[in-house]
Protein backbone atom coordinates (compact mmCIF):
# COMPACT_ATOMS: atom_id res chain seq x y z
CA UNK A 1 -30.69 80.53 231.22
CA UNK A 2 -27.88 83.02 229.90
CA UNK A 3 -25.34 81.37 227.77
CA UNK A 4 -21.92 82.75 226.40
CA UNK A 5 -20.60 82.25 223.23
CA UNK A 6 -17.14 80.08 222.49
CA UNK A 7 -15.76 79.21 219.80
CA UNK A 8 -15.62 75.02 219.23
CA UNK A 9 -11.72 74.70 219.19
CA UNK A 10 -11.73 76.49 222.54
CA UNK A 11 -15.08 73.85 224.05
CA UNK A 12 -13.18 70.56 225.22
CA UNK A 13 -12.62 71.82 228.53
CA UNK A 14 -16.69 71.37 228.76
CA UNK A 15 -16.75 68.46 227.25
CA UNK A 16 -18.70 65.60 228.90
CA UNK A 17 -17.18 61.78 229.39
CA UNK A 18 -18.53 61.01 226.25
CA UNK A 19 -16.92 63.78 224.89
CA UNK A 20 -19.99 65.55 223.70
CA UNK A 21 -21.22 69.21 224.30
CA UNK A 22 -24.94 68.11 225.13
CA UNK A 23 -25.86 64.38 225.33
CA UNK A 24 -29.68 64.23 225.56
CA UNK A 25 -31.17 60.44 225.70
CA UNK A 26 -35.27 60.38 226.19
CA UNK A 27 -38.60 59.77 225.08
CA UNK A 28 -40.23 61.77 222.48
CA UNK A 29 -43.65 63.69 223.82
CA UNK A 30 -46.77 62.21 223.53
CA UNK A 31 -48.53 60.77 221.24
CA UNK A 32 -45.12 59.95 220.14
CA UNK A 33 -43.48 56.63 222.16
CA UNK A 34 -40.25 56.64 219.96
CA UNK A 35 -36.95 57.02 222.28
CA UNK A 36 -34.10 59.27 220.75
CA UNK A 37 -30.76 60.19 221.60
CA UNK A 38 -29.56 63.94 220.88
CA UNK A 39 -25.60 63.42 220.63
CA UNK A 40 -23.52 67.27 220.06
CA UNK A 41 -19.89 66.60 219.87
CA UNK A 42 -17.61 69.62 218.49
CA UNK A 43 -18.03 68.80 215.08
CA UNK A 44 -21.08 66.80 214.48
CA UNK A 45 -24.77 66.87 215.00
CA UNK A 46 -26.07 63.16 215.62
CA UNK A 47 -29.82 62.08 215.82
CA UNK A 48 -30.67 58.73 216.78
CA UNK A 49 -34.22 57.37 216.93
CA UNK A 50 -36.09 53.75 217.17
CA UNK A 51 -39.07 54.01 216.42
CA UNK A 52 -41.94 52.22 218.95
CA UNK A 53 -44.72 50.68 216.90
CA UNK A 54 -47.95 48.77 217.96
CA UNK A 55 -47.47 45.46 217.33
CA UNK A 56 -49.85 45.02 214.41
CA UNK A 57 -47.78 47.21 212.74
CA UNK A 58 -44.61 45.50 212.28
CA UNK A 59 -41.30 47.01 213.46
CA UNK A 60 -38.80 49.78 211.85
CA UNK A 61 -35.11 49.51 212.17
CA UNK A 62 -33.51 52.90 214.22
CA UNK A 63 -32.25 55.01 212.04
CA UNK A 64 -29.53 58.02 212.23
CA UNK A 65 -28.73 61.61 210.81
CA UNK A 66 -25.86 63.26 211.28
CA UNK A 67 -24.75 66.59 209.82
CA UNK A 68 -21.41 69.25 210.52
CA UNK A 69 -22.70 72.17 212.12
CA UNK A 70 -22.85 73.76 208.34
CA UNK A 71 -25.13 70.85 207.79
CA UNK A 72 -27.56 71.60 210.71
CA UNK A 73 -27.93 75.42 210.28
CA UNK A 74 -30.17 74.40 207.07
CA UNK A 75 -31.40 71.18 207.51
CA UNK A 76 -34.81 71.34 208.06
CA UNK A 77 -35.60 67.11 208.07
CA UNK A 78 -33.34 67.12 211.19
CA UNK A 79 -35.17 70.40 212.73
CA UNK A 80 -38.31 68.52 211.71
CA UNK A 81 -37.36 65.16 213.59
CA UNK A 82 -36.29 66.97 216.96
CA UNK A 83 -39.29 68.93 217.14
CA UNK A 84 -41.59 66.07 216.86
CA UNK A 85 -39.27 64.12 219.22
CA UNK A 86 -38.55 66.50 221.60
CA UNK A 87 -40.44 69.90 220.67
CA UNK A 88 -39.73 73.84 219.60
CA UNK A 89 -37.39 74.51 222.84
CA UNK A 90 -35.02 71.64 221.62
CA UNK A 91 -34.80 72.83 218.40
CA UNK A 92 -34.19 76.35 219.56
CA UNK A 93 -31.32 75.18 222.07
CA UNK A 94 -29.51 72.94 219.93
CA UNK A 95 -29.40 76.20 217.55
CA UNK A 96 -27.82 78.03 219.81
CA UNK A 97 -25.66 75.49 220.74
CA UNK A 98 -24.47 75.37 216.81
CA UNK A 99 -24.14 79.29 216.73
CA UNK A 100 -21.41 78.64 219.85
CA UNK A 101 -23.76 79.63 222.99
CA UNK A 102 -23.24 77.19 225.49
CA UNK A 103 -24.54 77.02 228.71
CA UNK A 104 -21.74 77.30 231.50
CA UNK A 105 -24.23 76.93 234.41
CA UNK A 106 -25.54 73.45 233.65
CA UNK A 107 -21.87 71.93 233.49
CA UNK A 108 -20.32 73.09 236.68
CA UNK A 109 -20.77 70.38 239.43
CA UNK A 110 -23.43 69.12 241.14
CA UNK A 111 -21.31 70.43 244.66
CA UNK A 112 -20.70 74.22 242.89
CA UNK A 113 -24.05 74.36 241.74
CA UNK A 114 -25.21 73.69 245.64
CA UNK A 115 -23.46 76.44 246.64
CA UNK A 116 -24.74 79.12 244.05
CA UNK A 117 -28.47 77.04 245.60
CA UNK A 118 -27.51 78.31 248.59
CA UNK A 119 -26.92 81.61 247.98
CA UNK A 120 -30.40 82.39 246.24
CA UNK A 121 -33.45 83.91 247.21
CA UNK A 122 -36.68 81.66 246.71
CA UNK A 123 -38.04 83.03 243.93
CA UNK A 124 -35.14 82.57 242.45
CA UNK A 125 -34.76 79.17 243.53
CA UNK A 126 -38.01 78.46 242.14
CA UNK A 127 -36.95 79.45 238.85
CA UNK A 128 -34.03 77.73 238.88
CA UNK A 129 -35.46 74.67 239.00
CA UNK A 130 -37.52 74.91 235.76
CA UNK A 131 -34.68 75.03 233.98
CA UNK A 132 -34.58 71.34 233.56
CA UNK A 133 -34.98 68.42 234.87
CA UNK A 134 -31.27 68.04 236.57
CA UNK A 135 -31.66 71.71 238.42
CA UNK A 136 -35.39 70.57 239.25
CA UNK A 137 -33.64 67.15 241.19
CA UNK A 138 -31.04 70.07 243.00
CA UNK A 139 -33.29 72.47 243.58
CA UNK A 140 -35.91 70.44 245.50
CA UNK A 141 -33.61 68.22 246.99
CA UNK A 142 -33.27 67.34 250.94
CA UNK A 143 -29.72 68.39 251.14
CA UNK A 144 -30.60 71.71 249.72
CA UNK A 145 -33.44 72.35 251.73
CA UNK A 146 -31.63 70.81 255.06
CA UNK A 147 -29.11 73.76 254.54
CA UNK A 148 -32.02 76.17 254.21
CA UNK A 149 -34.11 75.27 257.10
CA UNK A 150 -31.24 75.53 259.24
CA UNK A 151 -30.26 78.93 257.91
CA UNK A 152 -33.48 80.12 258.52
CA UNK A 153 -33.96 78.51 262.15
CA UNK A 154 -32.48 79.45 265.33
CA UNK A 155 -33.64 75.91 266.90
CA UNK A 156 -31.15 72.96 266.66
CA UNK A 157 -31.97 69.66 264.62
CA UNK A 158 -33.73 67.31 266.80
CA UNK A 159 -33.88 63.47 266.85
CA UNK A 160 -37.50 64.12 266.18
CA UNK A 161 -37.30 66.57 263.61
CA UNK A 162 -34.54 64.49 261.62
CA UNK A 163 -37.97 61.64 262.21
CA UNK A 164 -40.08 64.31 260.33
CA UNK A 165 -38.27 65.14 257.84
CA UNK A 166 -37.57 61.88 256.60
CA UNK A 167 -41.05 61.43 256.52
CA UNK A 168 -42.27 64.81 254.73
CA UNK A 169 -39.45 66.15 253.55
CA UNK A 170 -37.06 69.32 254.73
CA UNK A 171 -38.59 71.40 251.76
CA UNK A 172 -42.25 71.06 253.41
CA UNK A 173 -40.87 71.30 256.79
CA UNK A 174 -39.42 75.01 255.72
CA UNK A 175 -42.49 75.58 254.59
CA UNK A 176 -44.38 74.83 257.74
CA UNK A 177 -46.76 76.69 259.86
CA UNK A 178 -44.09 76.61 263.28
CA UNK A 179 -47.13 76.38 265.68
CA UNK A 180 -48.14 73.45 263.92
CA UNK A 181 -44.51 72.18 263.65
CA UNK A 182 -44.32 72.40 267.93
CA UNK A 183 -47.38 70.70 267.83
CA UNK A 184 -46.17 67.67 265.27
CA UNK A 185 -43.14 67.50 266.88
CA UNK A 186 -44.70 67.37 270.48
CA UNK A 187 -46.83 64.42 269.45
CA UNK A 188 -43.89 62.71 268.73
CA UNK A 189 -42.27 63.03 271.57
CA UNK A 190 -44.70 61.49 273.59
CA UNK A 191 -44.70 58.77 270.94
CA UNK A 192 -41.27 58.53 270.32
CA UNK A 193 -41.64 54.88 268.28
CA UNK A 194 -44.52 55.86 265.93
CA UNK A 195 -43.66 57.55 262.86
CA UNK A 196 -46.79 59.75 261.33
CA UNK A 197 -47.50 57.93 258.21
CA UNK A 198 -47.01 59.47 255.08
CA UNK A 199 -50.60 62.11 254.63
CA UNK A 200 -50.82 62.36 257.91
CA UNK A 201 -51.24 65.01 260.42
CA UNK A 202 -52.05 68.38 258.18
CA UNK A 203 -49.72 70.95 259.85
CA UNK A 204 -49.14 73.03 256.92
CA UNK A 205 -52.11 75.71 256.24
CA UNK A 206 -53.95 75.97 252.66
CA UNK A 207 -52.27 78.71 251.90
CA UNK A 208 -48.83 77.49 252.83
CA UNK A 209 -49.73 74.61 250.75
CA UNK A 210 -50.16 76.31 247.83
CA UNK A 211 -46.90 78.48 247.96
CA UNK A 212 -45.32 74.92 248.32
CA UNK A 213 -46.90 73.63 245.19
CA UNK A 214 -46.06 77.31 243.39
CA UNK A 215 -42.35 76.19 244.53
């Protein structure tokens, strides 16, 4: 993702409600177990881990580093400690972060960033949502692809399809074969109080199936 570069005194208007710049709490990748928080404010870099041991091995007290953005330029402990915790790509965004590059995109609203959603191709949609794990919640989620399956379809929303949906989802839906669709849909008409279970009825073709799983 593009990001532009600000100076800090002119960043509190991106501020979170923490009043941080990027406020990352998780758990470090495997083998690893130990949980960390990632805590940018405008002036200060601030590491917090606790440790997870087995139990024959005692227990550590968390611990804490925190540097000025001087500090963290050169300090290769605390580069050390976020790529074990969190890996290279951390390390390289919370550089960039330091050098004044922050990412505009990510902080708009969830209800602007539904609208750019709405105004991209696929592919691009697709992208989008390996950005991280917030875009990947928007970009596969059933408001999105409500919007999208009734852009792309001249039929109106049924009863039954609303039934469907619930059930598979309006991504899988798009993604649907339509003869098979009729056919799903015309079974439950004539069934009107059974619901397919979940893995039911396979109406979407192999190869749909795997441009879904691409998506």
């Amino acid at each position: 993702m593009e990001a532009c570069t600000v100076s800090r005194r002119d960043n509190k208007c991106w501020l979170d409600e923490h009043g941080a710049l990027f406020d990352h709490p998780d758990v470090a990748t495997a083998p690893s177990k130990d949980f960390f928080h990632i805590h940018v404010t405008p002036s200060q870099f601030i590491l917090r881990v606790w440790k997870i041991l087995p139990p024959h091995r005692g227990s550590c007290d968390p611990y804490e580093i925190k540097d000025t953005y001087d500090e963290f330029r050169d300090d290769d402990k605390f580069h050390s400690e976020v790529q074990r915790l969190a890996g290279t790509n951390m390390v390289d965004y919370l550089m960039r972060l330091c050098e004044g590059h922050i990412d505009y995109l990510a902080r708009l609203p969830d209800k602007a960033l539904k609208t750019i959603i709405f105004n991209l191709n696929l592919e691009d949609i697709s992208h989008l949502s390996r950005v991280n794990k917030h875009f990947k919640e928007l970009c596969n989620s059933c408001e999105v692809w409500r919007t999208i399956y009734e852009r792309s379809s001249e039929a109106p929303i049924t009863p039954e399809l609303e039934m469907l949906a619930k059930d598979k989802g309006w991504k899988r839906l798009f993604f649907t074969n339509k003869l098979q669709l009729q056919v799903q849909l015309r079974r439950m008409m004539q069934n009107p109080e059974q619901m397919p279970p979940s893995g039911g009825y396979a109406f979407i073709t192999h190869q749909e199936e795997e441009q879904q799983e691409m998506h």
